[in-house]
C-alpha atoms as a PDB file:
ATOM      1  CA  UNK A   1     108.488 -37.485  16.170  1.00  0.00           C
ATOM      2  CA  UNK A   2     105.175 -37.420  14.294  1.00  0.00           C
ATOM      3  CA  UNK A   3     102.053 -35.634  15.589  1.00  0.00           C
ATOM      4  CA  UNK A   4      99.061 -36.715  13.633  1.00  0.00           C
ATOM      5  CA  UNK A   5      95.234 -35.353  14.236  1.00  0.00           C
ATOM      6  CA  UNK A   6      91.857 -36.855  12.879  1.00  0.00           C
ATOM      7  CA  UNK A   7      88.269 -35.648  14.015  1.00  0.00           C
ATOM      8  CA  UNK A   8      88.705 -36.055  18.085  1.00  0.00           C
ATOM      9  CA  UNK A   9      91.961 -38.238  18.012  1.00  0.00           C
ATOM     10  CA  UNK A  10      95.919 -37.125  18.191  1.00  0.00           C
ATOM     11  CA  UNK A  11      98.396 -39.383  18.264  1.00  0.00           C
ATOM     12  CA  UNK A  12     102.053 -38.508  18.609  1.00  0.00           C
ATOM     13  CA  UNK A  13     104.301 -40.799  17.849  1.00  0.00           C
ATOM     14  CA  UNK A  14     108.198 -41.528  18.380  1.00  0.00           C
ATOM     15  CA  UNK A  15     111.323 -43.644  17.819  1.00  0.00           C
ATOM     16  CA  UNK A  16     114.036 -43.903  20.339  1.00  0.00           C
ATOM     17  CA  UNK A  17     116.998 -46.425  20.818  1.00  0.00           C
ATOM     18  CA  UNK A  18     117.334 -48.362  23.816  1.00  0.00           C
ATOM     19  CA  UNK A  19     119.756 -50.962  25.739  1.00  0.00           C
ATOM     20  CA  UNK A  20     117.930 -54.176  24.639  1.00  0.00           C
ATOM     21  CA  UNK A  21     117.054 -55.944  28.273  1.00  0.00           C
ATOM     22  CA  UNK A  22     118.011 -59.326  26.259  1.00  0.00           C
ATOM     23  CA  UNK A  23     120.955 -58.075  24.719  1.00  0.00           C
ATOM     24  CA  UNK A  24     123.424 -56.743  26.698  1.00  0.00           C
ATOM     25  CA  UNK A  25     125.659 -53.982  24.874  1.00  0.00           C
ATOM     26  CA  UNK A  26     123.128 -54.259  21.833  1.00  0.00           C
ATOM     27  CA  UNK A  27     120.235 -51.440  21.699  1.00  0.00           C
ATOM     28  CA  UNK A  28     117.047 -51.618  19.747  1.00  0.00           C
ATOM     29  CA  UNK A  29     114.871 -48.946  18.034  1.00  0.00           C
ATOM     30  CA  UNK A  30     111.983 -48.742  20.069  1.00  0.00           C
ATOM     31  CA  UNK A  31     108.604 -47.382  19.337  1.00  0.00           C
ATOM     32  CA  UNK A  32     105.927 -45.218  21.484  1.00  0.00           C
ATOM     33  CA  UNK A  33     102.796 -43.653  21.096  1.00  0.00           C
ATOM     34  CA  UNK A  34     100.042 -41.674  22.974  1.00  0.00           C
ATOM     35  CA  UNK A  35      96.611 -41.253  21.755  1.00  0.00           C
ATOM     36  CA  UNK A  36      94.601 -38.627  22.764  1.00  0.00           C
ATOM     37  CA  UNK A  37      90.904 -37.927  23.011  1.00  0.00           C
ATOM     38  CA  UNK A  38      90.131 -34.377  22.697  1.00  0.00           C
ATOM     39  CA  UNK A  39      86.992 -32.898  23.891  1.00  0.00           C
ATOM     40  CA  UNK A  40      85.861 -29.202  24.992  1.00  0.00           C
ATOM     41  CA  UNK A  41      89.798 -28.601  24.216  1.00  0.00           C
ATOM     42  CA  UNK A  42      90.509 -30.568  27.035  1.00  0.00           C
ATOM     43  CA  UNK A  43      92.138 -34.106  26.778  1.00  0.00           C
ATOM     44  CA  UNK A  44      89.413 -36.984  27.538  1.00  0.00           C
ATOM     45  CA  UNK A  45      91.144 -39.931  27.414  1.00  0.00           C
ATOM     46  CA  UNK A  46      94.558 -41.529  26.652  1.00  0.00           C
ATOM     47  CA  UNK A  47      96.210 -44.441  25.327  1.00  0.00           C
ATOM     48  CA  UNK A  48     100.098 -45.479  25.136  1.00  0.00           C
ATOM     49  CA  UNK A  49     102.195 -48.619  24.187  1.00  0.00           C
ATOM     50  CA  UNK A  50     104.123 -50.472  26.440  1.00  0.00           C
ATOM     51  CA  UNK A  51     107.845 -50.262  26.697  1.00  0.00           C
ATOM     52  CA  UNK A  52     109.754 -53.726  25.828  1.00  0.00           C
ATOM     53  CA  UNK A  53     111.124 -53.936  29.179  1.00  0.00           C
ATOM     54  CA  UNK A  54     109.860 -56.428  31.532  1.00  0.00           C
ATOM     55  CA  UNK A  55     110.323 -53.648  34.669  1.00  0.00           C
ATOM     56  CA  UNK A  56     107.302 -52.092  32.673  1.00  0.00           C
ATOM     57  CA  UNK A  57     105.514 -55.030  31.997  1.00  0.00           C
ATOM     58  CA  UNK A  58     104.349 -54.471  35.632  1.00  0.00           C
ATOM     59  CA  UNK A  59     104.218 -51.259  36.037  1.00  0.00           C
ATOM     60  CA  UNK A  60     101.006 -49.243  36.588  1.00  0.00           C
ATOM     61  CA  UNK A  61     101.117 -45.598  35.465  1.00  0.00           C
ATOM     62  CA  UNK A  62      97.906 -45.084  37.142  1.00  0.00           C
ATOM     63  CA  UNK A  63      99.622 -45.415  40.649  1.00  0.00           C
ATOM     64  CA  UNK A  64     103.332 -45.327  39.904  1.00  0.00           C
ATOM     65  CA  UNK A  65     106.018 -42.898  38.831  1.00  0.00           C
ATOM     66  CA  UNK A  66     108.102 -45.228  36.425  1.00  0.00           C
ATOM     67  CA  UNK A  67     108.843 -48.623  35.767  1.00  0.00           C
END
């Protein structure tokens, strides 16, 4: 994991290893991120990557628990 912070901005960062959905019995080394907006030492906004699976290629954080 890497936490990195710049002005307003912190992004953590990770690496984990997955079953690859195209691959069965093969995993891949997946990559995430959040990015956070900080302000009044609250969290404004945030941003995230989406996951190579095509269950979360439709899926709606906003509304849903998981993909």
């Amino acid at each position: 994991m890497a936490i990195m912070a710049e002005g307003d901005l912190v992004m953590v960062a990770t690496v984990s290893y997955l079953p690859d959905p195209e691959k069965p019995g093969q995993k891949y080394a997946g990559t995430h991120f959040d990015l956070f907006r900080i302000e009044n030492g609250k969290i404004a906004e945030h941003w995230d990557s989406v996951a190579k699976s095509p269950a979360a290629l439709h899926f709606d954080p906003n509304v849903e628990d998981r993909p």
